[in-house]
C-alpha atoms as a PDB file:
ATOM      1  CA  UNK A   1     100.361 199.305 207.622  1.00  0.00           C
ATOM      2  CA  UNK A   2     103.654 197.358 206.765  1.00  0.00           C
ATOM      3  CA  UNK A   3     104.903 200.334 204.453  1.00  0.00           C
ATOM      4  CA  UNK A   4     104.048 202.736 207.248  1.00  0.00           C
ATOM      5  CA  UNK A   5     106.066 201.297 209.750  1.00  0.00           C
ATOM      6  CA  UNK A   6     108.860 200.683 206.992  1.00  0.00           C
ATOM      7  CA  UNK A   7     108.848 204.216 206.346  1.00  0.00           C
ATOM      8  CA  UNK A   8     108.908 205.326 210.168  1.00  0.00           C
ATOM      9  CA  UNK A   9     112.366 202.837 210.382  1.00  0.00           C
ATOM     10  CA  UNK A  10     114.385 204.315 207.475  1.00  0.00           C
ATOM     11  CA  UNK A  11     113.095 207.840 208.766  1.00  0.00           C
ATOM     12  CA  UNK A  12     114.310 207.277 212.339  1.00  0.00           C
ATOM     13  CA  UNK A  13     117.624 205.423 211.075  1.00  0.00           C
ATOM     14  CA  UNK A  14     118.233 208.375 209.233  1.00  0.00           C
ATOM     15  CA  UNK A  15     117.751 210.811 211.590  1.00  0.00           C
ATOM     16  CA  UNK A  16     120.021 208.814 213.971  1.00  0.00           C
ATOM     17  CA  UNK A  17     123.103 208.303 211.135  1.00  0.00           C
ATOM     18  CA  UNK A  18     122.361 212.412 210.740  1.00  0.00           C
ATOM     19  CA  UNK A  19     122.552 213.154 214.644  1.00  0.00           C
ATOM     20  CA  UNK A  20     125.598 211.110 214.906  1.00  0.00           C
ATOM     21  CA  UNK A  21     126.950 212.996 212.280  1.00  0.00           C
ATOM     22  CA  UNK A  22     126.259 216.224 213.692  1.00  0.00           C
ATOM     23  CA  UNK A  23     128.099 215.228 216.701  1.00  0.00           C
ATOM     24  CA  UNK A  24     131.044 214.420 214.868  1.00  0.00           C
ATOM     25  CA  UNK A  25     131.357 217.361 213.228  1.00  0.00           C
ATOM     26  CA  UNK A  26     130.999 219.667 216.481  1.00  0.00           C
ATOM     27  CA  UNK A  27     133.781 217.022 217.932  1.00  0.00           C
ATOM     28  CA  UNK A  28     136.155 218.165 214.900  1.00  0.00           C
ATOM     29  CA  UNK A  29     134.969 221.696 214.407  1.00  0.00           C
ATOM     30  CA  UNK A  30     135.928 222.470 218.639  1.00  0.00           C
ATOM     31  CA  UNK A  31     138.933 220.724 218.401  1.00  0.00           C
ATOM     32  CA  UNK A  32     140.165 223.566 215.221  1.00  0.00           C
ATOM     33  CA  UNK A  33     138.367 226.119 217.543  1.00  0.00           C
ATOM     34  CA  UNK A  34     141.204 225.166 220.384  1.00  0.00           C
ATOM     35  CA  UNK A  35     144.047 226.398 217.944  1.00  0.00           C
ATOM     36  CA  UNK A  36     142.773 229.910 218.055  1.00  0.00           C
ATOM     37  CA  UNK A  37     144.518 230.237 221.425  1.00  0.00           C
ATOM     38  CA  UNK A  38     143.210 233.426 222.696  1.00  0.00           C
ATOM     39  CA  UNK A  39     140.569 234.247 220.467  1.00  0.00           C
ATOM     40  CA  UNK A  40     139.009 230.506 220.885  1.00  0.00           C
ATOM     41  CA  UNK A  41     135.915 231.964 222.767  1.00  0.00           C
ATOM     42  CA  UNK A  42     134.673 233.831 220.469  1.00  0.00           C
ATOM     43  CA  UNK A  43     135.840 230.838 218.054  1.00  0.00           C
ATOM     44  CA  UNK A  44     133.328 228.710 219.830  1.00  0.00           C
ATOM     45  CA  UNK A  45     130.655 231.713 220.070  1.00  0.00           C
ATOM     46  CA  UNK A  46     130.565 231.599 216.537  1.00  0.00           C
ATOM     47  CA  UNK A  47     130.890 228.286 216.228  1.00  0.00           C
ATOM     48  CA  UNK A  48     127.799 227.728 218.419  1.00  0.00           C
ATOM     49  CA  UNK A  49     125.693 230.412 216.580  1.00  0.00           C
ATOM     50  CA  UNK A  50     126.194 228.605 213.090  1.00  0.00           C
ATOM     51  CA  UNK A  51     124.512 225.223 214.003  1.00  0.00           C
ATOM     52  CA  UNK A  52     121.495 227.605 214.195  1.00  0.00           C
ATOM     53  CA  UNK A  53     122.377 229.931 211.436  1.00  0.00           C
ATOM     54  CA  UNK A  54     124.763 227.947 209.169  1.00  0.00           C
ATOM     55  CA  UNK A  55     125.016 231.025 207.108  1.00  0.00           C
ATOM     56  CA  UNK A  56     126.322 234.264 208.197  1.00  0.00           C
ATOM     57  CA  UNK A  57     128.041 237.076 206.951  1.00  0.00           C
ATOM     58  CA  UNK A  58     130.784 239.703 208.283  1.00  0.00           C
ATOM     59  CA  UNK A  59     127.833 242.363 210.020  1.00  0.00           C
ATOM     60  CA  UNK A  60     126.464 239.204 211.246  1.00  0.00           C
ATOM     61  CA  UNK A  61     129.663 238.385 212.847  1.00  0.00           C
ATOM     62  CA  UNK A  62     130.657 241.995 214.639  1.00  0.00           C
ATOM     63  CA  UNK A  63     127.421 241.979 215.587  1.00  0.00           C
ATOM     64  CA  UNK A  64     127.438 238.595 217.194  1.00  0.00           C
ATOM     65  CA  UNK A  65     131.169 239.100 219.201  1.00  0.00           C
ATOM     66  CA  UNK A  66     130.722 242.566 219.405  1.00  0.00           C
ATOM     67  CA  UNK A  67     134.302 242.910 216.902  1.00  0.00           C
ATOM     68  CA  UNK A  68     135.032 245.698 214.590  1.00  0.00           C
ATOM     69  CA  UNK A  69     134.769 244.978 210.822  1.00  0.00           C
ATOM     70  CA  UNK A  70     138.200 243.895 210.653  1.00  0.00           C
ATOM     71  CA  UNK A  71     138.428 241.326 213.587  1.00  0.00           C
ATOM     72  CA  UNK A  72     135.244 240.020 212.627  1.00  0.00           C
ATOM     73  CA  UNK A  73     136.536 239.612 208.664  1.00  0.00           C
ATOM     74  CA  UNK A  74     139.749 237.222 210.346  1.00  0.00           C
ATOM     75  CA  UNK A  75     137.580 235.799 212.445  1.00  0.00           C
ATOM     76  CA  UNK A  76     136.119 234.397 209.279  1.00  0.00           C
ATOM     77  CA  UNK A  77     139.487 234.229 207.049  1.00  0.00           C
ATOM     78  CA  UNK A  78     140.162 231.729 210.207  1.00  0.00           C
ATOM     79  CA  UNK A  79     136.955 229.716 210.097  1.00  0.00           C
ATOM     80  CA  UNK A  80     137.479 229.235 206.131  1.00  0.00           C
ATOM     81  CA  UNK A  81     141.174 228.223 206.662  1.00  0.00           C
ATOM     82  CA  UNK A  82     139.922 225.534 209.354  1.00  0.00           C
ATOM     83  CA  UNK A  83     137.512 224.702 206.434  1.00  0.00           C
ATOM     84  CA  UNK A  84     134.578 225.580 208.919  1.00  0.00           C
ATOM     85  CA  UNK A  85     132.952 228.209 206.809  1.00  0.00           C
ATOM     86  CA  UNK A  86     132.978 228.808 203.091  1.00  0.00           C
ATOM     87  CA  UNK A  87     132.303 231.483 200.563  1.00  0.00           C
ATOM     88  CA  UNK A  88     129.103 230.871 198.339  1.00  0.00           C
ATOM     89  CA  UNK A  89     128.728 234.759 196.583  1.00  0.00           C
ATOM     90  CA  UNK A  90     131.689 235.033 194.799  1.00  0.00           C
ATOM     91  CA  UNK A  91     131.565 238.791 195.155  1.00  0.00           C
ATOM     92  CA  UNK A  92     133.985 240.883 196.363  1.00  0.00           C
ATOM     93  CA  UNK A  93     131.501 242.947 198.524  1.00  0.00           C
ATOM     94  CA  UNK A  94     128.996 241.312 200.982  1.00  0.00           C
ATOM     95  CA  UNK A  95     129.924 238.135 200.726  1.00  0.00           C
ATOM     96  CA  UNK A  96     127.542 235.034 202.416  1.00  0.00           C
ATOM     97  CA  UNK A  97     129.329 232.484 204.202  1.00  0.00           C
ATOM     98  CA  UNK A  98     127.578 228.940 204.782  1.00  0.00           C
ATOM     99  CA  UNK A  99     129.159 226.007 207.669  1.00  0.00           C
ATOM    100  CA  UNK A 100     128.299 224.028 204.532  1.00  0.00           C
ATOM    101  CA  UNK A 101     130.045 220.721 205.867  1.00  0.00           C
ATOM    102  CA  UNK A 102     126.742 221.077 208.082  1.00  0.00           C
ATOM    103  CA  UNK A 103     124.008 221.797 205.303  1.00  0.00           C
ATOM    104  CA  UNK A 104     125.451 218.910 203.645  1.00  0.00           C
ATOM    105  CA  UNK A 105     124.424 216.790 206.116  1.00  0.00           C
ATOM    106  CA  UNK A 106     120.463 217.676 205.355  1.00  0.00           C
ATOM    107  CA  UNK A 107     121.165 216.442 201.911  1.00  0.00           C
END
């Protein structure tokens, strides 16, 4: 019973240090959104989609803000400068992005 009830503890302190971390990261991912200026919306569109689908790729994006190829491609040039998204494929062609400062959190 003891090492039940241990084991319910560390799981709900972690979950707790994990939420809080979540909410730290929106905090600091918004506040890079706001520097977009005009095209902060659909920063924070995307933004929003990612804590569900924390990986994505450029299709995914037009689709998502209804963007051509190109807006949606700086779009994401922006979100890896802001160190929001990065590249995991290494290709040159249909490349995978992943909000891995998020994933790492599941770790």
């Amino acid at each position: 019973l003891i090492f039940f009830l241990v084991a319910i503890i560390e799981t709900t302190q972690k979950s707790t240090t994990t939420l809080q971390s979540i909410a730290k990261l929106r905090e600091t991912s918004e506040a890079k959104i706001i520097e977009l200026g005009k095209r902060a919306p659909n920063g924070k569109k995307l933004l929003d989609h990612l804590y569900s689908n924390p990986l994505i790729k450029t299709n995914d994006v037009e689709k998502l803000l209804e963007v051509s190829a190109k807006s949606a491609g700086r779009m994401i040039r922006e979100f890896e400068k802001m160190e929001i998204l990065k590249e995991i494929t290494g290709y040159q062609r249909n490349r995978t992005y992943a909000f891995k400062n998020y994933l790492d959190l599941f770790k």
